[in-house]
Protein backbone atom coordinates (compact mmCIF):
# COMPACT_ATOMS: atom_id res chain seq x y z
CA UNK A 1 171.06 46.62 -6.87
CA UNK A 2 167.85 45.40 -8.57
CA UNK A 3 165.07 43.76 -7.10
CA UNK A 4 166.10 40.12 -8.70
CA UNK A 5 169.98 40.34 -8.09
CA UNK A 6 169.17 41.29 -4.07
CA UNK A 7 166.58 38.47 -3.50
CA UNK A 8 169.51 35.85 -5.17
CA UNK A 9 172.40 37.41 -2.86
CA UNK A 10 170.22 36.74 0.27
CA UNK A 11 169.04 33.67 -0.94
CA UNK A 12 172.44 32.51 -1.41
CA UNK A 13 173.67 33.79 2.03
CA UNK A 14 171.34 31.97 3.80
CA UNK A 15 171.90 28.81 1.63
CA UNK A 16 175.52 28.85 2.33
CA UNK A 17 174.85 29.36 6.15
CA UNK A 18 177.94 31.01 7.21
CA UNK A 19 175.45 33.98 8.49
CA UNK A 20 175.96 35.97 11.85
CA UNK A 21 173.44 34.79 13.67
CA UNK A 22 172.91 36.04 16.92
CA UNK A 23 173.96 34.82 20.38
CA UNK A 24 170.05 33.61 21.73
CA UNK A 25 171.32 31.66 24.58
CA UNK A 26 169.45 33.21 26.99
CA UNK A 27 165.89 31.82 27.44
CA UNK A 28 166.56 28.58 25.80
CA UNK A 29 164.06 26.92 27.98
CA UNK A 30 161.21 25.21 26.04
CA UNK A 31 158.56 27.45 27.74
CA UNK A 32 160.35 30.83 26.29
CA UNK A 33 159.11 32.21 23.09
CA UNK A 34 161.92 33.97 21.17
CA UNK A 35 160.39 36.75 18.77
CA UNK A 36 161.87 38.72 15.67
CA UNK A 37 159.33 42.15 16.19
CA UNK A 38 159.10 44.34 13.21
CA UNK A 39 161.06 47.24 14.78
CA UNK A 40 163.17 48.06 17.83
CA UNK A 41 160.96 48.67 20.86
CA UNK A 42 162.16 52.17 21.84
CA UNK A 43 159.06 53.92 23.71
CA UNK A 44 156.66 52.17 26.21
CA UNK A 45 153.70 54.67 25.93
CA UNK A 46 150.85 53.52 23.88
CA UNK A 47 149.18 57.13 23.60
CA UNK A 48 151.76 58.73 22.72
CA UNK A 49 152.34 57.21 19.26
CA UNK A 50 150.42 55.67 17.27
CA UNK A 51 153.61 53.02 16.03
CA UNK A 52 152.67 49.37 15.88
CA UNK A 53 155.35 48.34 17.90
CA UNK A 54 154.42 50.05 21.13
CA UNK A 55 150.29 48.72 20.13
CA UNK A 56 151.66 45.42 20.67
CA UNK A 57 153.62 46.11 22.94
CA UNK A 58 150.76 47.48 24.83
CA UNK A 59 148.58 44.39 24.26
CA UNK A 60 150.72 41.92 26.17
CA UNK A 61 151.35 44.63 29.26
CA UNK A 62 148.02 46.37 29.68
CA UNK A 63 143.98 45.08 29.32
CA UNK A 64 141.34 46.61 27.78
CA UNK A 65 137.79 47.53 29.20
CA UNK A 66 136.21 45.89 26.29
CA UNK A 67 137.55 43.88 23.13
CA UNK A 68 137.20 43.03 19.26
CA UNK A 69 136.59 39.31 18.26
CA UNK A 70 137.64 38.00 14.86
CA UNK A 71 133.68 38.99 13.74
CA UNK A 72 134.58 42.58 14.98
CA UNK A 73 132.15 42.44 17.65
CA UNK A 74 132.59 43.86 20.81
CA UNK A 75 132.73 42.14 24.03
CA UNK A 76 133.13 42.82 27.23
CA UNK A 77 137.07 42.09 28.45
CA UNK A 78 137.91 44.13 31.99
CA UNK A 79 134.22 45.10 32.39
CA UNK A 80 132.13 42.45 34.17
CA UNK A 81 128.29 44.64 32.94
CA UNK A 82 127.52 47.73 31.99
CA UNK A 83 123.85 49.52 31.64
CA UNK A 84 122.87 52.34 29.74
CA UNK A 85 120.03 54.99 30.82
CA UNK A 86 117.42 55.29 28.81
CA UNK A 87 118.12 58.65 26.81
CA UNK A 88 121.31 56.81 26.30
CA UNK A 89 123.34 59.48 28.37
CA UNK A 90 124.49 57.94 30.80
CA UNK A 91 126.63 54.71 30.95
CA UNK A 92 127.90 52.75 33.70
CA UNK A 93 130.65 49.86 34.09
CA UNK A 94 131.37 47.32 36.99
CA UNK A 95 135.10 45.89 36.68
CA UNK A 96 135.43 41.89 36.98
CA UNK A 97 136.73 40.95 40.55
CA UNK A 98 140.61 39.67 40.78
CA UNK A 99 141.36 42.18 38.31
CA UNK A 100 144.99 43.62 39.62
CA UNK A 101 148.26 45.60 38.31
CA UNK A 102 151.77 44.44 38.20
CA UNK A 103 152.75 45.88 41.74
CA UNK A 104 149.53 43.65 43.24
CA UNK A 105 147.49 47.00 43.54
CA UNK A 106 144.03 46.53 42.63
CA UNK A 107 142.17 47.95 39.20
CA UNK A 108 140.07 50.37 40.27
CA UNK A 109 137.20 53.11 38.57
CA UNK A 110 139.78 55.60 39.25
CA UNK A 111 142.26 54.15 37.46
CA UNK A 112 139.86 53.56 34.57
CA UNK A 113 138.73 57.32 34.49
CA UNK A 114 142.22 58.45 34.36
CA UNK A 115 143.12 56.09 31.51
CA UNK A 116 140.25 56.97 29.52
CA UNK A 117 140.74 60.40 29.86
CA UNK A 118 144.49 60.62 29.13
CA UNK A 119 143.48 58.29 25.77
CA UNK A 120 140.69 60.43 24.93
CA UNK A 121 143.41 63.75 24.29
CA UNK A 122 145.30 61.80 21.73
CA UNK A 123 143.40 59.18 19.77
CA UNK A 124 141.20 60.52 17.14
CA UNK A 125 138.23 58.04 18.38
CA UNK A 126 139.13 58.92 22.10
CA UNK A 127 138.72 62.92 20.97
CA UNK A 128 135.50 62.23 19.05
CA UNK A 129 133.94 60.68 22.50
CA UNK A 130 135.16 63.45 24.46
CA UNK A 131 133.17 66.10 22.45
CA UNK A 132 129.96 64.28 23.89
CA UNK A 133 131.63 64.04 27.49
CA UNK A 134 130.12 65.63 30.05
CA UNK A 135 131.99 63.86 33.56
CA UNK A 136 133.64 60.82 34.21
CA UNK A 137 133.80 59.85 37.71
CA UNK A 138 134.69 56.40 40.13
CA UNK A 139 131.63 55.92 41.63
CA UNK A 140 133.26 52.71 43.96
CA UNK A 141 136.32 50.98 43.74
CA UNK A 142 134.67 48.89 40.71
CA UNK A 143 132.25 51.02 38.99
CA UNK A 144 132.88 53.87 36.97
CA UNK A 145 130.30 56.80 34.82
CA UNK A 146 130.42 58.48 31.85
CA UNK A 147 127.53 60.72 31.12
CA UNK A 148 127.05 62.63 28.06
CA UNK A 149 125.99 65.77 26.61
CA UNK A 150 124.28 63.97 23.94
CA UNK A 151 124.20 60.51 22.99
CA UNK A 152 127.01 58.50 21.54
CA UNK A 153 126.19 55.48 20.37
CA UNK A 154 129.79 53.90 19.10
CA UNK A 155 130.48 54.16 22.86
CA UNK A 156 131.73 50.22 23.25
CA UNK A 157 133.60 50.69 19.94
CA UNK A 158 135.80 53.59 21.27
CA UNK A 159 136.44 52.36 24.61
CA UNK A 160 137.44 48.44 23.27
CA UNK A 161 138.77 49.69 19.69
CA UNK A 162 141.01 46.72 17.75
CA UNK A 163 144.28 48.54 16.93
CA UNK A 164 146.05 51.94 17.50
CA UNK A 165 145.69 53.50 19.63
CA UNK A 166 143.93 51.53 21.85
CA UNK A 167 142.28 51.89 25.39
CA UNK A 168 145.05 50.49 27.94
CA UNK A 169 144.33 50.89 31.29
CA UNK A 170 147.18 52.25 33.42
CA UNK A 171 147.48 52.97 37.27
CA UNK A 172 145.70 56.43 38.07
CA UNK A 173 148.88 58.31 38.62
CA UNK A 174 149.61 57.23 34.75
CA UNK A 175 146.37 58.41 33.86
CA UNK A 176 146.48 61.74 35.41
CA UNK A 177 150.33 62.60 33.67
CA UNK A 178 150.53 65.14 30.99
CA UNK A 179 149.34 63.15 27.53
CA UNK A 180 151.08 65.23 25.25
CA UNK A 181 154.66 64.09 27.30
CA UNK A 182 155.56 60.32 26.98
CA UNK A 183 155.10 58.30 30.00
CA UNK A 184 157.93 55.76 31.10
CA UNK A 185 156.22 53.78 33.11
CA UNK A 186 155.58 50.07 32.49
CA UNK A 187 153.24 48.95 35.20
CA UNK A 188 149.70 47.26 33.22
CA UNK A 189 147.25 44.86 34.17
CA UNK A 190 147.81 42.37 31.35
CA UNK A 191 148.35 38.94 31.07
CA UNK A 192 152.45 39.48 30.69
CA UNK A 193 154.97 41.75 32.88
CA UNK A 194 157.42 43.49 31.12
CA UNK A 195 160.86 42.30 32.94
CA UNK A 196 162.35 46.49 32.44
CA UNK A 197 165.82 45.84 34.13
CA UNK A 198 166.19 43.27 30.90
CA UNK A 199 164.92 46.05 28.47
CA UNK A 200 168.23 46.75 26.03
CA UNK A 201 166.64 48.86 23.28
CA UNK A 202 167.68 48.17 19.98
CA UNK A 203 168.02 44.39 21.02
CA UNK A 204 166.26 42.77 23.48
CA UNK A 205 162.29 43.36 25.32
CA UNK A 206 161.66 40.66 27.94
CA UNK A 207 157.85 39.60 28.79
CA UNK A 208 156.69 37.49 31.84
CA UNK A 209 153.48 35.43 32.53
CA UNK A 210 152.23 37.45 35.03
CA UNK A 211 151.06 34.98 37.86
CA UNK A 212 148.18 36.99 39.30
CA UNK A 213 146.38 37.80 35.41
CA UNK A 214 143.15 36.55 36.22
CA UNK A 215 141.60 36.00 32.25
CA UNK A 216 137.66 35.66 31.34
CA UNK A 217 136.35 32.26 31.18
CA UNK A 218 135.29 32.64 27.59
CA UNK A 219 137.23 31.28 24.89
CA UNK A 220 139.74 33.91 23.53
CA UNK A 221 138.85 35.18 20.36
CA UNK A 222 141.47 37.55 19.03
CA UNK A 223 141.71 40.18 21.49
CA UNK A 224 138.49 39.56 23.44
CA UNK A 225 137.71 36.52 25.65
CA UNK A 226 140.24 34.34 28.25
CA UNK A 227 143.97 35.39 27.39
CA UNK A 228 145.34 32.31 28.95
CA UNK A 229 149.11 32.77 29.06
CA UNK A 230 150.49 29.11 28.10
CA UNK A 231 154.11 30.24 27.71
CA UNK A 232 156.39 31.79 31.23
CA UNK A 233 158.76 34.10 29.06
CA UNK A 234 158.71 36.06 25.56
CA UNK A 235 161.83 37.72 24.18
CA UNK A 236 161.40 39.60 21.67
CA UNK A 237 164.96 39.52 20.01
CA UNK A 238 165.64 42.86 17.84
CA UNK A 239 167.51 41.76 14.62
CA UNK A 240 167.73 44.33 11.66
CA UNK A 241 168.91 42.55 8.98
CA UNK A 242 166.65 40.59 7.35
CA UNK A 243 169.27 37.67 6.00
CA UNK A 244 170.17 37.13 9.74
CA UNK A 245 166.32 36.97 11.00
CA UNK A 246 166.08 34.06 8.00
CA UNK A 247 168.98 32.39 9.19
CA UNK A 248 167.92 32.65 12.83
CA UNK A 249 164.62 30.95 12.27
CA UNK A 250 165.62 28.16 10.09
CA UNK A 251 168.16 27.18 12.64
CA UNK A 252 165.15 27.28 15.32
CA UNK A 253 167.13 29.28 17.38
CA UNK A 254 164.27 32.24 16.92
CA UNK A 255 160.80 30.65 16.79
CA UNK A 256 158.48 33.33 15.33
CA UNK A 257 159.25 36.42 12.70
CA UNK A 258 156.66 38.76 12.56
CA UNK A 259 157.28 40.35 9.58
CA UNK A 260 159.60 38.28 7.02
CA UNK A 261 161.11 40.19 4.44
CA UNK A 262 158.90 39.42 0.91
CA UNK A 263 162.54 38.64 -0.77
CA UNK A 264 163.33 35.36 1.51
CA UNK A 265 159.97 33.88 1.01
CA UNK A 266 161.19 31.56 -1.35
CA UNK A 267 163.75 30.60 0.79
CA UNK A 268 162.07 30.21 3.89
CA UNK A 269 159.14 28.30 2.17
CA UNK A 270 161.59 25.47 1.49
CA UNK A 271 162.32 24.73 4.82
CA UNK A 272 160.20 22.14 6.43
CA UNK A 273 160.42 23.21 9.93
CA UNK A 274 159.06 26.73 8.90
CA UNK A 275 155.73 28.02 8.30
CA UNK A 276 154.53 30.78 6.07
CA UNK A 277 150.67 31.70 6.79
CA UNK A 278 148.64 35.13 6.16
CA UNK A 279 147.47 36.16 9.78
CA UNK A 280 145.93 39.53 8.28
CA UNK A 281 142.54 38.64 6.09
CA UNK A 282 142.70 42.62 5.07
CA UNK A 283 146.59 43.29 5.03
CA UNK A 284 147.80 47.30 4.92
CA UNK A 285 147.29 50.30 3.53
CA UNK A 286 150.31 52.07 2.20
CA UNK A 287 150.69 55.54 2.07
CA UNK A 288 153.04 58.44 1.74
CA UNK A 289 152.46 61.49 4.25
CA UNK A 290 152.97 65.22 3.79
CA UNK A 291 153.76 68.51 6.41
CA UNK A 292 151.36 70.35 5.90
CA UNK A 293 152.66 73.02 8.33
CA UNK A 294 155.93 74.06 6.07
CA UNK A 295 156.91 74.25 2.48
CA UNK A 296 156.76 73.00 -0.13
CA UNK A 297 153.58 70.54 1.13
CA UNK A 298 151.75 73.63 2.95
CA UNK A 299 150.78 74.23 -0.67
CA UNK A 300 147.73 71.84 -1.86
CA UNK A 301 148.88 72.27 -5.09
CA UNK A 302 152.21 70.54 -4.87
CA UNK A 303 150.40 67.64 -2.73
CA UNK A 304 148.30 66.99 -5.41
CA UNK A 305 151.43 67.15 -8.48
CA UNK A 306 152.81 64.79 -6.45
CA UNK A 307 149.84 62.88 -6.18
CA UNK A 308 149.14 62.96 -9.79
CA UNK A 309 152.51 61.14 -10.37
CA UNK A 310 152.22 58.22 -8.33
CA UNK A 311 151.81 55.30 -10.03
CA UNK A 312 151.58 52.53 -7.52
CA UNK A 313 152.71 49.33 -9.45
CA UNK A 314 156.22 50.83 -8.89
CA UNK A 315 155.53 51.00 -4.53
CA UNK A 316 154.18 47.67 -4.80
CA UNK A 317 157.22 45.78 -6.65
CA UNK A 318 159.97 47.66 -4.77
CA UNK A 319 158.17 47.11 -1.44
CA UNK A 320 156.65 43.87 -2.21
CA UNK A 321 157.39 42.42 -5.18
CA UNK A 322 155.01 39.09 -5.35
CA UNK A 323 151.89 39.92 -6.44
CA UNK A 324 149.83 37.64 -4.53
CA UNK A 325 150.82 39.65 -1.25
CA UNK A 326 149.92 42.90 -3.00
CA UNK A 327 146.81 44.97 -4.73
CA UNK A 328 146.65 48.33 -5.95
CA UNK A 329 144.26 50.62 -3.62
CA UNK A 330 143.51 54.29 -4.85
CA UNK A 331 140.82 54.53 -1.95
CA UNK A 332 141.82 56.44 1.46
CA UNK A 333 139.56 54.06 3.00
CA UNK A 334 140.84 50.27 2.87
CA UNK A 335 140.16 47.97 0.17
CA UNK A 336 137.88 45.02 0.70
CA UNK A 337 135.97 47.20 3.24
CA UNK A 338 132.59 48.18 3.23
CA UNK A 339 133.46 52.24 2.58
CA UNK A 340 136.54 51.05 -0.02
CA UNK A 341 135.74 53.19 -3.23
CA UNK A 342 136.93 54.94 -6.25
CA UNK A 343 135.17 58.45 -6.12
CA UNK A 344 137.72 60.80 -7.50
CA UNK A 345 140.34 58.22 -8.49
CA UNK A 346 141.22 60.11 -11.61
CA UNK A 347 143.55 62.20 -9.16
CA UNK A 348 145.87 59.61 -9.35
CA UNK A 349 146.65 59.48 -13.06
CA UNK A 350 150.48 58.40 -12.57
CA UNK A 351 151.59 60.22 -15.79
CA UNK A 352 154.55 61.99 -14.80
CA UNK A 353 154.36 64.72 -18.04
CA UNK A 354 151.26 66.32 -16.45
CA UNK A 355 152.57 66.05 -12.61
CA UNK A 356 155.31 68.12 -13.97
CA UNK A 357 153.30 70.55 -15.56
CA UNK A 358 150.86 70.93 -12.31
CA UNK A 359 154.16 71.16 -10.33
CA UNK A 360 155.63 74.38 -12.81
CA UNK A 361 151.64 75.79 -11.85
CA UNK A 362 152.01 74.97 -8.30
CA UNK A 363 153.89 77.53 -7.21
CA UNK A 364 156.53 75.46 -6.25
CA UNK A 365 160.09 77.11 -5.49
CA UNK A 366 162.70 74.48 -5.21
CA UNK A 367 162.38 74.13 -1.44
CA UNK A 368 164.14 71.26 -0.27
CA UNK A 369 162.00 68.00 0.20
CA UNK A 370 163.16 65.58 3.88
CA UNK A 371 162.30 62.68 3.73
CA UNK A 372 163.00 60.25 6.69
CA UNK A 373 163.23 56.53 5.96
CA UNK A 374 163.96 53.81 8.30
CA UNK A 375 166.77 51.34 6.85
CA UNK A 376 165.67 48.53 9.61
CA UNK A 377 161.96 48.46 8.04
CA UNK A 378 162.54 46.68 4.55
CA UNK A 379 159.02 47.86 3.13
CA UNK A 380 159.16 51.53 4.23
CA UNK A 381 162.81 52.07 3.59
CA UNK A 382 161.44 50.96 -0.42
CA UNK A 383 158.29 53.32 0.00
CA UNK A 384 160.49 55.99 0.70
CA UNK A 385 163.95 55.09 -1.98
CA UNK A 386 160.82 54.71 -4.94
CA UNK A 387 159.14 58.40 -3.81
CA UNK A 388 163.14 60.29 -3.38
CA UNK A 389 163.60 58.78 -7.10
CA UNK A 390 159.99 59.96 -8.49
CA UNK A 391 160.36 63.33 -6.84
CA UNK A 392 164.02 63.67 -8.26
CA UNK A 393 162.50 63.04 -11.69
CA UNK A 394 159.36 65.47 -11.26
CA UNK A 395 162.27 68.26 -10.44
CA UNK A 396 162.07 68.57 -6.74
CA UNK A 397 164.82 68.56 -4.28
CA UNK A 398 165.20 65.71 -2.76
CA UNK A 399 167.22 64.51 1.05
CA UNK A 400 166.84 60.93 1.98
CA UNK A 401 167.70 61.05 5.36
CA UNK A 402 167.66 56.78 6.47
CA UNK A 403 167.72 56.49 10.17
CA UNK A 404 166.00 53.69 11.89
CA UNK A 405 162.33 52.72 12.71
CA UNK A 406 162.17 54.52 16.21
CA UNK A 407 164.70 57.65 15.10
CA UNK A 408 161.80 57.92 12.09
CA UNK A 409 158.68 58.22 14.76
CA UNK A 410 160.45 60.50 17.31
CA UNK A 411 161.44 62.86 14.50
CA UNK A 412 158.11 62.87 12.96
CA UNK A 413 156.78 64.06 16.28
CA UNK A 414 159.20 67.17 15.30
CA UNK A 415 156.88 70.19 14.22
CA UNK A 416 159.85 72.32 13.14
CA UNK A 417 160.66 73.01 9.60
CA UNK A 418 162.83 70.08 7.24
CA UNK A 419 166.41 72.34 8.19
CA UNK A 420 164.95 72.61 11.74
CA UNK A 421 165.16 68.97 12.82
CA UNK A 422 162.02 68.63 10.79
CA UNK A 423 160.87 66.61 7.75
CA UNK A 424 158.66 66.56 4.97
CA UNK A 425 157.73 63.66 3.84
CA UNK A 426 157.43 59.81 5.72
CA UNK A 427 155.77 56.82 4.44
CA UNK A 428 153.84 54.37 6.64
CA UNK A 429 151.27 51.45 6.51
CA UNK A 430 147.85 51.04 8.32
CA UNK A 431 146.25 48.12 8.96
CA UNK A 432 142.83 47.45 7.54
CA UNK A 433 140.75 48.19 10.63
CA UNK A 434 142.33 51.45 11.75
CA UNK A 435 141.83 52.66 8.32
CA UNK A 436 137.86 51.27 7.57
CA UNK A 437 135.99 53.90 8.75
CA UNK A 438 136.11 57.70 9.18
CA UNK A 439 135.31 56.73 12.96
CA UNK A 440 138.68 55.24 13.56
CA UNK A 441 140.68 56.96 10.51
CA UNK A 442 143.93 58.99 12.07
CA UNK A 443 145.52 59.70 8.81
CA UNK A 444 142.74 61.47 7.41
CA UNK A 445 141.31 63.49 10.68
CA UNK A 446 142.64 66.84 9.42
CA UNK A 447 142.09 69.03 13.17
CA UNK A 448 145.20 70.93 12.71
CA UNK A 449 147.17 70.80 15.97
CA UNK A 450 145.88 68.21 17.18
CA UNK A 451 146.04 65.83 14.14
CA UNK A 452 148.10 62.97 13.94
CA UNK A 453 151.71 64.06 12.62
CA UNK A 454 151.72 65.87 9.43
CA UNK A 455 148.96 68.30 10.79
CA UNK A 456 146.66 68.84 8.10
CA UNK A 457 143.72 71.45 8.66
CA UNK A 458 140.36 71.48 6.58
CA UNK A 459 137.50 72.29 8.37
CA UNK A 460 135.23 69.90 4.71
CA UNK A 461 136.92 67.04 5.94
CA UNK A 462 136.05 67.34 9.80
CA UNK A 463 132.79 68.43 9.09
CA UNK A 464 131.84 65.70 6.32
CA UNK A 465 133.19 63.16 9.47
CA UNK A 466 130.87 64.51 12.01
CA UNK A 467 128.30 64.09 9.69
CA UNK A 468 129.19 60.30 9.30
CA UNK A 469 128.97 59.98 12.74
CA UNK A 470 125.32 60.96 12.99
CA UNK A 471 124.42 58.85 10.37
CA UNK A 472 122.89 56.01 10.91
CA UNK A 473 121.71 54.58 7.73
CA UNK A 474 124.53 52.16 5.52
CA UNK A 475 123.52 53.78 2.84
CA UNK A 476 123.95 57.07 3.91
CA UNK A 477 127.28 56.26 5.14
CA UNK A 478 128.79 54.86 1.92
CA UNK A 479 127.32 58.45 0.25
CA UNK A 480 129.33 60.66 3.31
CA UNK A 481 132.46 58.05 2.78
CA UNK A 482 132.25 58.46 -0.78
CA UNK A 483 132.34 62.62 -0.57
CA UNK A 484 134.84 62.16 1.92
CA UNK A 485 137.28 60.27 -0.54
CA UNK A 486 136.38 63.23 -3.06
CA UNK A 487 137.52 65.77 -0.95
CA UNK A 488 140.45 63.74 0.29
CA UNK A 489 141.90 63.72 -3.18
CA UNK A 490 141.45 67.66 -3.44
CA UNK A 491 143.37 68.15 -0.24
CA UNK A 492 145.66 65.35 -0.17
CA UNK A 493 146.05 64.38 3.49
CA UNK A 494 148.56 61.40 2.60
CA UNK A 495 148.73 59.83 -0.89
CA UNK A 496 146.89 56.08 -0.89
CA UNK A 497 150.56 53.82 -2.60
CA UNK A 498 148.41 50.31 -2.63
CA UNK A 499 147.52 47.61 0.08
CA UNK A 500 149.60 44.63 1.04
CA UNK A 501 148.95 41.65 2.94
CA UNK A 502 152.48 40.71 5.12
CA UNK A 503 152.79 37.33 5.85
CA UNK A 504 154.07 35.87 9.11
CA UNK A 505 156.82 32.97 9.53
CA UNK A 506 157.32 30.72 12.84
CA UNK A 507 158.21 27.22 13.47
CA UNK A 508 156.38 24.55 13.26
CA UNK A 509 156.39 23.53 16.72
CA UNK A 510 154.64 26.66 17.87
CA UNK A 511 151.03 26.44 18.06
CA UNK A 512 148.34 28.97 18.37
CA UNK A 513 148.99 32.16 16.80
CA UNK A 514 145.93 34.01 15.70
CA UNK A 515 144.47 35.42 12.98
CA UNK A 516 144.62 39.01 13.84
CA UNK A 517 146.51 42.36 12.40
CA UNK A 518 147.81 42.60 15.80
CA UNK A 519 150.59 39.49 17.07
CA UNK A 520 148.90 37.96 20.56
CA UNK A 521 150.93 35.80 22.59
CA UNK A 522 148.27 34.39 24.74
CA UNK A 523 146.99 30.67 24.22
CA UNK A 524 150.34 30.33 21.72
CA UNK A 525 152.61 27.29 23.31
CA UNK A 526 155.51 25.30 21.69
CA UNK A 527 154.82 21.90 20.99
């Protein structure tokens, strides 16, 4: 079905009305927010992936020692002060008073040492501060150390980073459990309690005010400053087809859809009671994202054939389709950001007569090619159908194996080869500040093991990070960004498809959402 004839079938199903819509009577009150997430909430352990739907699902359940305001400045959030010795070794933190968990327990320093060391073994910012670690230790029931090895000056940046994965504090006992195995439990400190014996995965996730949250007195600004919780109850109502999350929010009986397909745009635009806005300045990075640990995308020559035949105007209609919600982006850092640039560019020709030919040089020997899709996530599931079709065409073998959203990140945690339970190829978007700076930058850390799935290894790219690290100089930085990018396109960590900007779509009778990547629920009521 083409782009145009499947936008006019939906259109016309929703016209018509006689949709499916689901049963919502629960939580009808007019305090209860009813929420259409991007993806089935499946997992409830914010280190262990690094998928946007456990981030915010982490936001409303857990707080953060520090936070990012809409200037990307940190502030202080859990932490009350903080004071840093003079050879800038040593830091301490005092908690805020009042601050408490879900089971009335109070936050303590141990509980904040344990978090930040189970975060540190997973995030790529967390592993970066843990090379300068010397100890972390409690020092009361409110303070807490770290002292260094060596300075570290992004220190506030790690510990209240914006996006995934972010610092959560958990209880200690959550803390000290094995990072590398997914924890279950759902006990935070945050401003909402996640109701678990309400928890039906695949449909419904259940949030609370919790009563005893006590937030800053500041002003909230994005994610830092007073989360005052105006609403008692949040359901956030799983619905996979995208006709039936239309339906459901014209008829008011959802009030908020995070991510609205692009296709019913049109047709939720002329509804009065409906409102379309760009939350997301920056918008997303699109990429696709290789094995590197098994054929055929061990071999850097097939990553970069495959590279080479990209052309990203076709990502961008099938997974968008309205220009003004999409650019193209041939940097690995995001566009519109300081380190966006076009060193080495000419990687990405998008002729498909020479990706063929570099292909028949490669090496390459007709292994099979996996790639997992998720049917429930409209943009992804046309990432993947336009790369199965270009790879077809360049003469690879090709399975398209469509699964949904949560199947696609538990198997991509798989390290076994494609006939193993394995894969070799997923597709993905990043939102602008997780992909700005080599700081923050998962997808291109390239520590083997310990990378983020895929696995890549090249000790250039590690070492040109470190080295952006140190510097301290802007100018410096955009030079060890822009030899960064170079390499990047010689290796081919993930392939940059273009950068989109998804718009949001709630009722008019809800008030408060912020402009943010990330979807708070605090100071949001419904008028």
């Amino acid at each position: 079905m083409t782009r145009r004839s499947s936008f006019a079938a939906a259109a016309a199903l929703v016209a018509a009305h006689p949709l499916p819509t689901p049963s919502l009577a629960q939580g009808t009150a007019r305090n209860t927010l009813r929420f259409i997430p991007q993806s089935n909430l499946a997992a409830v352990d914010p280190v262990a992936t690094s998928g946007y739907i456990v981030r915010n699902y982490g936001f409303m359940v857990y707080d953060t020692l520090f936070a990012v305001d809409p200037d990307f400045r940190v502030q202080p959030q859990m932490v009350e002060g903080h004071e840093v010795s003079g050879d800038g070794r040593t830091w301490r933190f005092r908690l805020r008073e009042g601050l408490k968990f879900h089971d009335d327990q109070p936050v303590r320093g141990a509980d904040c040492v344990a978090s930040i060391r189970r975060w540190g073994a997973r995030d790529t910012m967390g592993q970066t501060l843990m090379l300068a670690v010397d100890e972390i230790l409690a020092t009361s029931d409110r303070d807490f150390e770290i002292r260094l090895k060596r300075p570290f000056p992004l220190m506030l940046d790690a510990l209240g980073k914006l996006s995934t994965q972010a610092l959560f504090v958990v209880p200690e006992r959550v803390g000290l459990s094995d990072p590398m195995v997914p924890n279950t439990e759902t006990i935070g400190s945050g401003p909402f309690r996640f109701v678990r014996d309400q928890w039906v995965p695949g449909s419904l996730a259940v949030f609370e005010r919790f009563a005893g949250y006590v937030p800053r007195t500041e002003v909230a600004r994005g994610a830092a400053g007073g989360k005052r919780v105006l609403l008692d109850r949040v359901e956030w109502r799983v619905i996979s087809d995208p006709a039936t999350s239309a339906a459901a929010l014209q008829t008011g009986e959802v009030d908020w859809w995070e991510q609205p397909a692009f296709d019913l745009l049109p047709v939720l635009s002329r509804n009065r009671d409906v409102r379309i806005e760009l939350t997301d300045p920056i918008g997303s990075l699109m990429m696709m994202r290789f094995n590197h640990l098994h054929p055929p995308f061990n071999n850097p020559r097939v990553r970069r054939a495959v590279q080479a035949a990209v052309n990203q105007r076709d990502y961008l209609e099938a997974a968008v389709g309205n220009p003004r919600y999409a650019s193209e982006c041939r940097s690995f850092f995001a566009c519109d950001t300081p380190l966006g640039n076009d060193q080495g560019t000419q990687a990405m020709p998008g002729r498909l007569d020479e990706a063929s030919r570099m292909l028949r040089e490669s090496g390459y020997a007709g292994e099979n090619v996996v790639i997992i899709s998720p049917s429930d996530f409209p943009t992804i599931n046309a990432m993947s159908q336009v790369t199965a079709d270009l790879l077809r065409r360049l003469g690879m073998r090709v399975e398209l194996v469509a699964t949904d959203w949560s199947s696609v990140l538990a198997r991509r945690a798989n390290r076994n080869p494609p006939d193993q339970g394995g894969w070799s190829i997923f597709h993905t978007s990043w939102v602008g500040p997780d992909v700005a700076t080599p700081v923050v930058h998962l997808p291109l850390r390239a520590h083997g093991a310990a990378a983020w799935a895929g696995w890549p290894t090249d000790e250039t790219l590690e070492a040109l990070r470190m080295r952006f690290l140190d510097a301290t100089d802007a100018a410096e930085q955009r030079a060890i960004a822009a030899e960064i990018q170079r390499r990047a396109f010689e290796t081919v960590p993930f392939v940059p498809l273009g950068q989109m900007k998804q718009p949001t779509a709630y009722r008019r009778n809800v008030q408060g959402i912020v402009n943010a990547p990330v979807p708070f629920f605090w100071g949001i009521q419904k008028g």
